[in-house]
N, C-alpha and C. Protein backbone atom coordinates (compact mmCIF):
# COMPACT_ATOMS: atom_id res chain seq x y z
N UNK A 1 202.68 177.37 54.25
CA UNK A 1 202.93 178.44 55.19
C UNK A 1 201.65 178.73 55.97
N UNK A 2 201.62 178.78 57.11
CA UNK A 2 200.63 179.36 58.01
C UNK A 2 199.97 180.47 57.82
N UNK A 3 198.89 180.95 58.18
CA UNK A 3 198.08 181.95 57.76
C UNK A 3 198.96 182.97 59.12
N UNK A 4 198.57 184.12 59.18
CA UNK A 4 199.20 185.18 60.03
C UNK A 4 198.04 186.40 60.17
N UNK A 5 197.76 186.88 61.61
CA UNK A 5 196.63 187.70 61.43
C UNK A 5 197.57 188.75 61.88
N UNK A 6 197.26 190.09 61.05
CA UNK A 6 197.80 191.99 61.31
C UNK A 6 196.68 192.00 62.31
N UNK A 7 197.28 192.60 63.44
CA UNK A 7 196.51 193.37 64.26
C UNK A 7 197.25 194.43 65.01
N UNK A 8 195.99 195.52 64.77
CA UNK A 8 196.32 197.45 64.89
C UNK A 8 195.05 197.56 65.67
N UNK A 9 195.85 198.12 66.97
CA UNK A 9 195.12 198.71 68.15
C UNK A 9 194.39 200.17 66.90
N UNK A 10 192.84 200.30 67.46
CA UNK A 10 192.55 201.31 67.10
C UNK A 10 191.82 202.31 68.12
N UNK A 11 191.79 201.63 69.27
CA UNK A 11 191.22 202.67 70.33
C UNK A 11 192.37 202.67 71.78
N UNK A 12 191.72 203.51 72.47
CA UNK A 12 192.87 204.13 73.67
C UNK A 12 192.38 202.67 74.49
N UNK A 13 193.43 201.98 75.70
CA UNK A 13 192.85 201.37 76.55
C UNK A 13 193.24 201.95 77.94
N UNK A 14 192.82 203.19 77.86
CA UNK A 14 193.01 204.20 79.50
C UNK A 14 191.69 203.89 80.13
N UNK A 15 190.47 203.73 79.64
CA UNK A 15 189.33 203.37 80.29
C UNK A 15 189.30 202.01 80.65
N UNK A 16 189.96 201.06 80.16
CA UNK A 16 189.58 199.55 80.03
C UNK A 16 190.11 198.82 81.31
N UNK A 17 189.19 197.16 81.32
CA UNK A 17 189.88 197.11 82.69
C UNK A 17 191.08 196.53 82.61
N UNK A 18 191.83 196.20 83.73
CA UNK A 18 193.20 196.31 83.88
C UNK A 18 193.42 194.53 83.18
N UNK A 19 192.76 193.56 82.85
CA UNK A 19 193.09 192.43 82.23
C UNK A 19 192.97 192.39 80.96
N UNK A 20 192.34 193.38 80.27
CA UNK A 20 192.53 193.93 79.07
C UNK A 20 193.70 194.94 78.63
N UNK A 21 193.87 195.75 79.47
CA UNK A 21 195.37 196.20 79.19
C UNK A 21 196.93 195.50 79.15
N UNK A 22 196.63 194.22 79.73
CA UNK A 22 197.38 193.54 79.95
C UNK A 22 197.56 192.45 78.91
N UNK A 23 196.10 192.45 78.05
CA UNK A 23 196.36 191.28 77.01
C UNK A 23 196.93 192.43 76.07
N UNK A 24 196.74 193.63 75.65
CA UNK A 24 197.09 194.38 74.32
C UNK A 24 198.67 194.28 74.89
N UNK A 25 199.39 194.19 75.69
CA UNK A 25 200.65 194.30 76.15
C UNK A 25 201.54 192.74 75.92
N UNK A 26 200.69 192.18 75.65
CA UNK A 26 201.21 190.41 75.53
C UNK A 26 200.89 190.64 74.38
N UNK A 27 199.96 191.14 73.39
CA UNK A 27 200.19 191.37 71.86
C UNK A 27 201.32 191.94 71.33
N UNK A 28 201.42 192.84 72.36
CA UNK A 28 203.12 193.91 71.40
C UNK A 28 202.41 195.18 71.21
N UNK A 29 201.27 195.65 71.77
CA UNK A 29 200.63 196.77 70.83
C UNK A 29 200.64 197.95 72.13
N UNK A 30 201.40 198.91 72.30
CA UNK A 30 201.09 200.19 73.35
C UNK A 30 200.44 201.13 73.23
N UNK A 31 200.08 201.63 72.14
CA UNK A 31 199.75 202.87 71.63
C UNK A 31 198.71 202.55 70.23
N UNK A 32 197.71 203.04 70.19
CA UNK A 32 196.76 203.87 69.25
C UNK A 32 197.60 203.57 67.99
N UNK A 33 196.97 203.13 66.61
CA UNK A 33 197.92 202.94 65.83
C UNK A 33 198.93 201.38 65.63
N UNK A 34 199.16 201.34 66.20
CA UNK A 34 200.47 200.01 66.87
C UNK A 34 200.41 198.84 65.95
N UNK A 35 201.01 197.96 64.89
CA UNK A 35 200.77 197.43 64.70
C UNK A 35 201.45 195.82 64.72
N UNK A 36 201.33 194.57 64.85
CA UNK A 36 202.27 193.61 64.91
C UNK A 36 201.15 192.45 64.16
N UNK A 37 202.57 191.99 63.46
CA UNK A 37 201.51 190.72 62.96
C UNK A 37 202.39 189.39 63.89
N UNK A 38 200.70 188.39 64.06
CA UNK A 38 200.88 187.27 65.02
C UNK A 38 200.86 186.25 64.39
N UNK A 39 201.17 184.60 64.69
CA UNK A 39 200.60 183.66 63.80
C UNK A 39 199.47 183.36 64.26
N UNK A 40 198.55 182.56 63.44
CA UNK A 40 196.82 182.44 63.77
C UNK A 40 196.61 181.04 64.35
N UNK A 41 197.32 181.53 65.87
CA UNK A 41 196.80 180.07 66.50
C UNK A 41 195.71 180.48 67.54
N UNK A 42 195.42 179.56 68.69
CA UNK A 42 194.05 179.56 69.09
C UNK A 42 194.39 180.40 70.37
N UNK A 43 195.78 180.61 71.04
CA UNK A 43 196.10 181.41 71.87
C UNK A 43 196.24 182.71 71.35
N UNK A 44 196.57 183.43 70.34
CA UNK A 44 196.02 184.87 69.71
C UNK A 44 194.80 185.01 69.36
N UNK A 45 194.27 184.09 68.84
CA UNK A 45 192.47 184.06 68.53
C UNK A 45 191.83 184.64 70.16
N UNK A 46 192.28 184.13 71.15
CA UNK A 46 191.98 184.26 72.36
C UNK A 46 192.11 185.71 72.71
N UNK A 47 193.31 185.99 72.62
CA UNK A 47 193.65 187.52 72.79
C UNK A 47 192.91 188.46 72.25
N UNK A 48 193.09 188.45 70.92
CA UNK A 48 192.16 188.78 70.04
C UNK A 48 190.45 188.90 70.36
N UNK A 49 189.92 187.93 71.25
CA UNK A 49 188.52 188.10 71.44
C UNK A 49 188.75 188.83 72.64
N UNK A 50 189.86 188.86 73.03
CA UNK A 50 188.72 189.34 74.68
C UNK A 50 189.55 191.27 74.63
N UNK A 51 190.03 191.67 73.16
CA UNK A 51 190.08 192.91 73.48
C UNK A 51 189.97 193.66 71.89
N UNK A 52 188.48 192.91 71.42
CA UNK A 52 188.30 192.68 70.01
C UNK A 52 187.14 194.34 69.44
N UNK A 53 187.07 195.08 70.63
CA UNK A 53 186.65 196.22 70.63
C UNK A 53 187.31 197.18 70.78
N UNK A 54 188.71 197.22 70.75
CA UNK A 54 190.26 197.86 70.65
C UNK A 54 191.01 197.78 69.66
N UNK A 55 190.93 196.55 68.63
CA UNK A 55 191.62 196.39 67.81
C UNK A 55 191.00 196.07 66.27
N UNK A 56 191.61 196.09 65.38
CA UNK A 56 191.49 195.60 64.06
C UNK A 56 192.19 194.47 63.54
N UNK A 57 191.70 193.19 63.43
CA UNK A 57 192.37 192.04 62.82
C UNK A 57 192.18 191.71 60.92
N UNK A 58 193.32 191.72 60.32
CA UNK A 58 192.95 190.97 59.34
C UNK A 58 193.80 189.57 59.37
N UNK A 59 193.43 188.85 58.18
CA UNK A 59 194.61 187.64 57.96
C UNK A 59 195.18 188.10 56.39
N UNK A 60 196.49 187.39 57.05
CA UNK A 60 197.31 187.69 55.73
C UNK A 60 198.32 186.38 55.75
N UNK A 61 198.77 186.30 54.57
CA UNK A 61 199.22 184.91 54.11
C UNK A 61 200.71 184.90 53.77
């Protein structure tokens, strides 16, 4: 079975710029809190970095 990373928005993105609001929205995540788990490929790894000061990632199995 594939590894799977939890990721929970933990900050607001009302300040952020508008291509960062747009990746937390291709995650599934709207709101503060939010959580969705993804599978751990290199196109969420991606996501994941470029709005990696908004969110919390773990992996889970």
């Amino acid at each position: 079975m594939a590894a799977r990373l939890k990721i929970t928005q933990i900050k607001s993105k009302v300040s952020e710029k508008q291509y960062q609001r747009d990746t937390l929205r291709s995650l599934g995540l709207k709101r503060i809190g939010d959580v969705v788990v993804r599978d751990d490929n290199s196109q969420n790894r991606g996501y994941v970095k470029t709005v990696a000061h908004l969110v919390k990632v773990e992996e889970i199995d």
